[in-house]
N, C-alpha and C. Protein backbone atom coordinates (compact mmCIF):
# COMPACT_ATOMS: atom_id res chain seq x y z
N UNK A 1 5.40 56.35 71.58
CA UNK A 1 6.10 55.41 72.42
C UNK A 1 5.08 54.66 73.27
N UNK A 2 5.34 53.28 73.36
CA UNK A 2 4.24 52.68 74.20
C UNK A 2 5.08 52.09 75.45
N UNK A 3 4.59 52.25 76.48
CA UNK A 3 5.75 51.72 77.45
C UNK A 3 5.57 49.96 77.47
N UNK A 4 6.86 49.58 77.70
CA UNK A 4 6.93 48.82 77.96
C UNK A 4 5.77 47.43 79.02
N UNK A 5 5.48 46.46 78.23
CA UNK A 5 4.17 45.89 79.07
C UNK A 5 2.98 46.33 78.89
N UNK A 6 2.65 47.07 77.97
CA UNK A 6 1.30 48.06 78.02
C UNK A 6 0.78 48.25 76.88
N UNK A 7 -0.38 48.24 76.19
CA UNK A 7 -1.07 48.31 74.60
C UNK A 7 -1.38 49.59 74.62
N UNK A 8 -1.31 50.26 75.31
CA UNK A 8 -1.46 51.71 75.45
C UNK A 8 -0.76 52.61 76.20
N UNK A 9 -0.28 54.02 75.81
CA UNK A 9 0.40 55.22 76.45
C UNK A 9 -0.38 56.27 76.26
N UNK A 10 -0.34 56.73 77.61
CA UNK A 10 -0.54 58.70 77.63
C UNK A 10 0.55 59.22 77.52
N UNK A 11 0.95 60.33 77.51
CA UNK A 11 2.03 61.12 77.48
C UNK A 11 1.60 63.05 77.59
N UNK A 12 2.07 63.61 77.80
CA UNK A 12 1.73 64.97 78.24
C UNK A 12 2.90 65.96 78.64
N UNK A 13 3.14 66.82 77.93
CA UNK A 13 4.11 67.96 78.20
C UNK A 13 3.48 69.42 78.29
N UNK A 14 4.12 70.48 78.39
CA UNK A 14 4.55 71.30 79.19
C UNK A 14 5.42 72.24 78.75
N UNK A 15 5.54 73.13 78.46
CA UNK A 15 6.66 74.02 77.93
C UNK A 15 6.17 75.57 78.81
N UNK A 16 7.30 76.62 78.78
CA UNK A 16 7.35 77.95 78.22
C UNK A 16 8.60 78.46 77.74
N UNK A 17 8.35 79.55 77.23
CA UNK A 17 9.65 80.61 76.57
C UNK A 17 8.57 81.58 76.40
N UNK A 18 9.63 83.07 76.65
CA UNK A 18 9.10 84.45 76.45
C UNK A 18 7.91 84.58 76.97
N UNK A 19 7.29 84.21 78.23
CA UNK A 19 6.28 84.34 78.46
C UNK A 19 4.74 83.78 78.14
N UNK A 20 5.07 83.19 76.99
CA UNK A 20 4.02 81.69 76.64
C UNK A 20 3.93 80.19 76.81
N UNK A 21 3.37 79.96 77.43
CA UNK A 21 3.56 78.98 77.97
C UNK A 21 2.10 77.63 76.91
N UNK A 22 3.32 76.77 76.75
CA UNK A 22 2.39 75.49 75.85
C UNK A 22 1.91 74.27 76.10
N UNK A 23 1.61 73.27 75.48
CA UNK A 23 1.40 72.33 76.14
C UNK A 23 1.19 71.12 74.94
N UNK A 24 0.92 70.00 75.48
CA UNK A 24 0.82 68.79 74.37
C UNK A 24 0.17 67.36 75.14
N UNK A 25 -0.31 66.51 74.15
CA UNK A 25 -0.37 65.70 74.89
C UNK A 25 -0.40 64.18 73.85
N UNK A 26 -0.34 63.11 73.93
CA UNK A 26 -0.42 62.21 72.84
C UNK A 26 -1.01 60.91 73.34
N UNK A 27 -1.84 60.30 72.72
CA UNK A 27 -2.26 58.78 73.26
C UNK A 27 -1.79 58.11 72.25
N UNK A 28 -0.84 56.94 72.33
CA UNK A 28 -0.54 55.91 71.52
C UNK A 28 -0.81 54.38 72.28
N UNK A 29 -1.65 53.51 71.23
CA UNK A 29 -2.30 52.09 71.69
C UNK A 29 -1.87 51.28 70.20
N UNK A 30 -2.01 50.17 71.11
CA UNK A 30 -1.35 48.84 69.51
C UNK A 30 -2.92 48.57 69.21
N UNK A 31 -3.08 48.42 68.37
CA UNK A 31 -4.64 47.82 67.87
C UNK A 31 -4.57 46.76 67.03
N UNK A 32 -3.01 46.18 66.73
CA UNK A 32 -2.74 44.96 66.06
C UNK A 32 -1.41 44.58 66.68
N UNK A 33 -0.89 42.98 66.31
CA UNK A 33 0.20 42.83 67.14
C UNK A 33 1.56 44.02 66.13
N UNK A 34 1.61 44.65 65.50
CA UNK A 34 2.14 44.92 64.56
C UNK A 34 2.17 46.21 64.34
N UNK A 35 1.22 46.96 64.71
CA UNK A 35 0.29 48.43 64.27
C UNK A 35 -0.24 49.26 65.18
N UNK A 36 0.56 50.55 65.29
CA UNK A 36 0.27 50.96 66.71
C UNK A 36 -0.39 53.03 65.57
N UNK A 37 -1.63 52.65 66.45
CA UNK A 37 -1.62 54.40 66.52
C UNK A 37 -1.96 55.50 67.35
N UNK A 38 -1.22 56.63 66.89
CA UNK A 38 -1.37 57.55 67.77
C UNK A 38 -1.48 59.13 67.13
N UNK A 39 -2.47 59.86 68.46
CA UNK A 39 -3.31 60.69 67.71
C UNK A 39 -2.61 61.77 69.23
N UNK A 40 -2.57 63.02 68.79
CA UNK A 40 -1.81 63.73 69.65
C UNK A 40 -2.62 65.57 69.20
N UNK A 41 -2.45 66.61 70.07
CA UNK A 41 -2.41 67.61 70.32
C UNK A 41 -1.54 68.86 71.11
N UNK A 42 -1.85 70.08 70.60
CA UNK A 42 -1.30 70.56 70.93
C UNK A 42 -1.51 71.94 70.78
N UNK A 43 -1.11 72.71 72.16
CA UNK A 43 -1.50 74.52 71.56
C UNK A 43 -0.51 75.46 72.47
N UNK A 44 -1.00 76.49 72.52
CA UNK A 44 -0.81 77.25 73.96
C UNK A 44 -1.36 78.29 74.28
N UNK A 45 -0.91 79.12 75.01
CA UNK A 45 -1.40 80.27 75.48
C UNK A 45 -1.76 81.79 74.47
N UNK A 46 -1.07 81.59 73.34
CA UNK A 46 -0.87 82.65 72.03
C UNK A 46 -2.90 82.49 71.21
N UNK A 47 -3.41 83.08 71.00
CA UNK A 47 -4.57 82.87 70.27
C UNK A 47 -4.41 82.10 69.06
N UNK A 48 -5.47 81.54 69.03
CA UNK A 48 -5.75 80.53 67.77
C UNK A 48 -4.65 79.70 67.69
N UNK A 49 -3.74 78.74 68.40
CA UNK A 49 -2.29 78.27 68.08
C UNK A 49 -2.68 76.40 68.39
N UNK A 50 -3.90 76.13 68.81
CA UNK A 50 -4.30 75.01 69.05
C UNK A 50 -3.77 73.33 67.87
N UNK A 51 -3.48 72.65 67.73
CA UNK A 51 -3.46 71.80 66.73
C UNK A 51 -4.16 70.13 67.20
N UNK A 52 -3.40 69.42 65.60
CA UNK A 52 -3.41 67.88 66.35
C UNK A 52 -2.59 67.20 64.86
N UNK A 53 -2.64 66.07 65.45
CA UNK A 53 -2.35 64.83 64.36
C UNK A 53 -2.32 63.49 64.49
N UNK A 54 -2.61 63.12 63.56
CA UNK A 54 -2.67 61.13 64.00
C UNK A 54 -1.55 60.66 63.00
N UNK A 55 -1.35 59.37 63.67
CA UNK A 55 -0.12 58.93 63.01
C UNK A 55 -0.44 57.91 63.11
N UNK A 56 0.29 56.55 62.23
CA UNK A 56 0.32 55.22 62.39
C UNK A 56 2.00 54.44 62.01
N UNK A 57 1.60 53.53 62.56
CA UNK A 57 3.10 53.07 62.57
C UNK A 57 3.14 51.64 62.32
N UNK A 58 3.81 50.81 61.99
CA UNK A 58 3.86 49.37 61.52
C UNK A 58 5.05 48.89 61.81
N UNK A 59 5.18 47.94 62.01
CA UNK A 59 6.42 46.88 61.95
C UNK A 59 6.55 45.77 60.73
N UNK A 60 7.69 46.21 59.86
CA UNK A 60 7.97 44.94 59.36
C UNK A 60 9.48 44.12 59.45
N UNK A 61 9.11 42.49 58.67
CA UNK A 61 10.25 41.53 59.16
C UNK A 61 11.45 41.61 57.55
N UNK A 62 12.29 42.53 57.69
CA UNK A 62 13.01 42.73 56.45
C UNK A 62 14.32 42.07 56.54
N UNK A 63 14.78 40.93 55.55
CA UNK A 63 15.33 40.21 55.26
C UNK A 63 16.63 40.65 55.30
């Protein structure tokens, strides 16, 4: 999500259950008028549970 007015978003969460507590976070920026990407993480408190992923996204004009 990019907010509104802006070529770029942070974003950042927060979780627990059962005593583990997680977390996340994501940067999404337009790098074309059209084409936005975003690359994000994530883990928590459990060993080895760390991640990530990038994503891309496009707009098209469908008839």
């Amino acid at each position: 999500m990019i907010v509104p007015d802006s070529t770029a978003s942070v974003s950042m969460n927060a979780s627990t259950y059962r005593g583990e507590q997680g977390f996340a976070g994501t940067v999404t920026a337009r790098v074309a008028p059209k084409l936005y990407l975003s690359e994000g993480f994530a883990g928590s408190t459990a060993r080895d549970s760390t991640g990530g992923r990038v994503g891309l996204a496009f707009g098209l004009m469908v008839w």
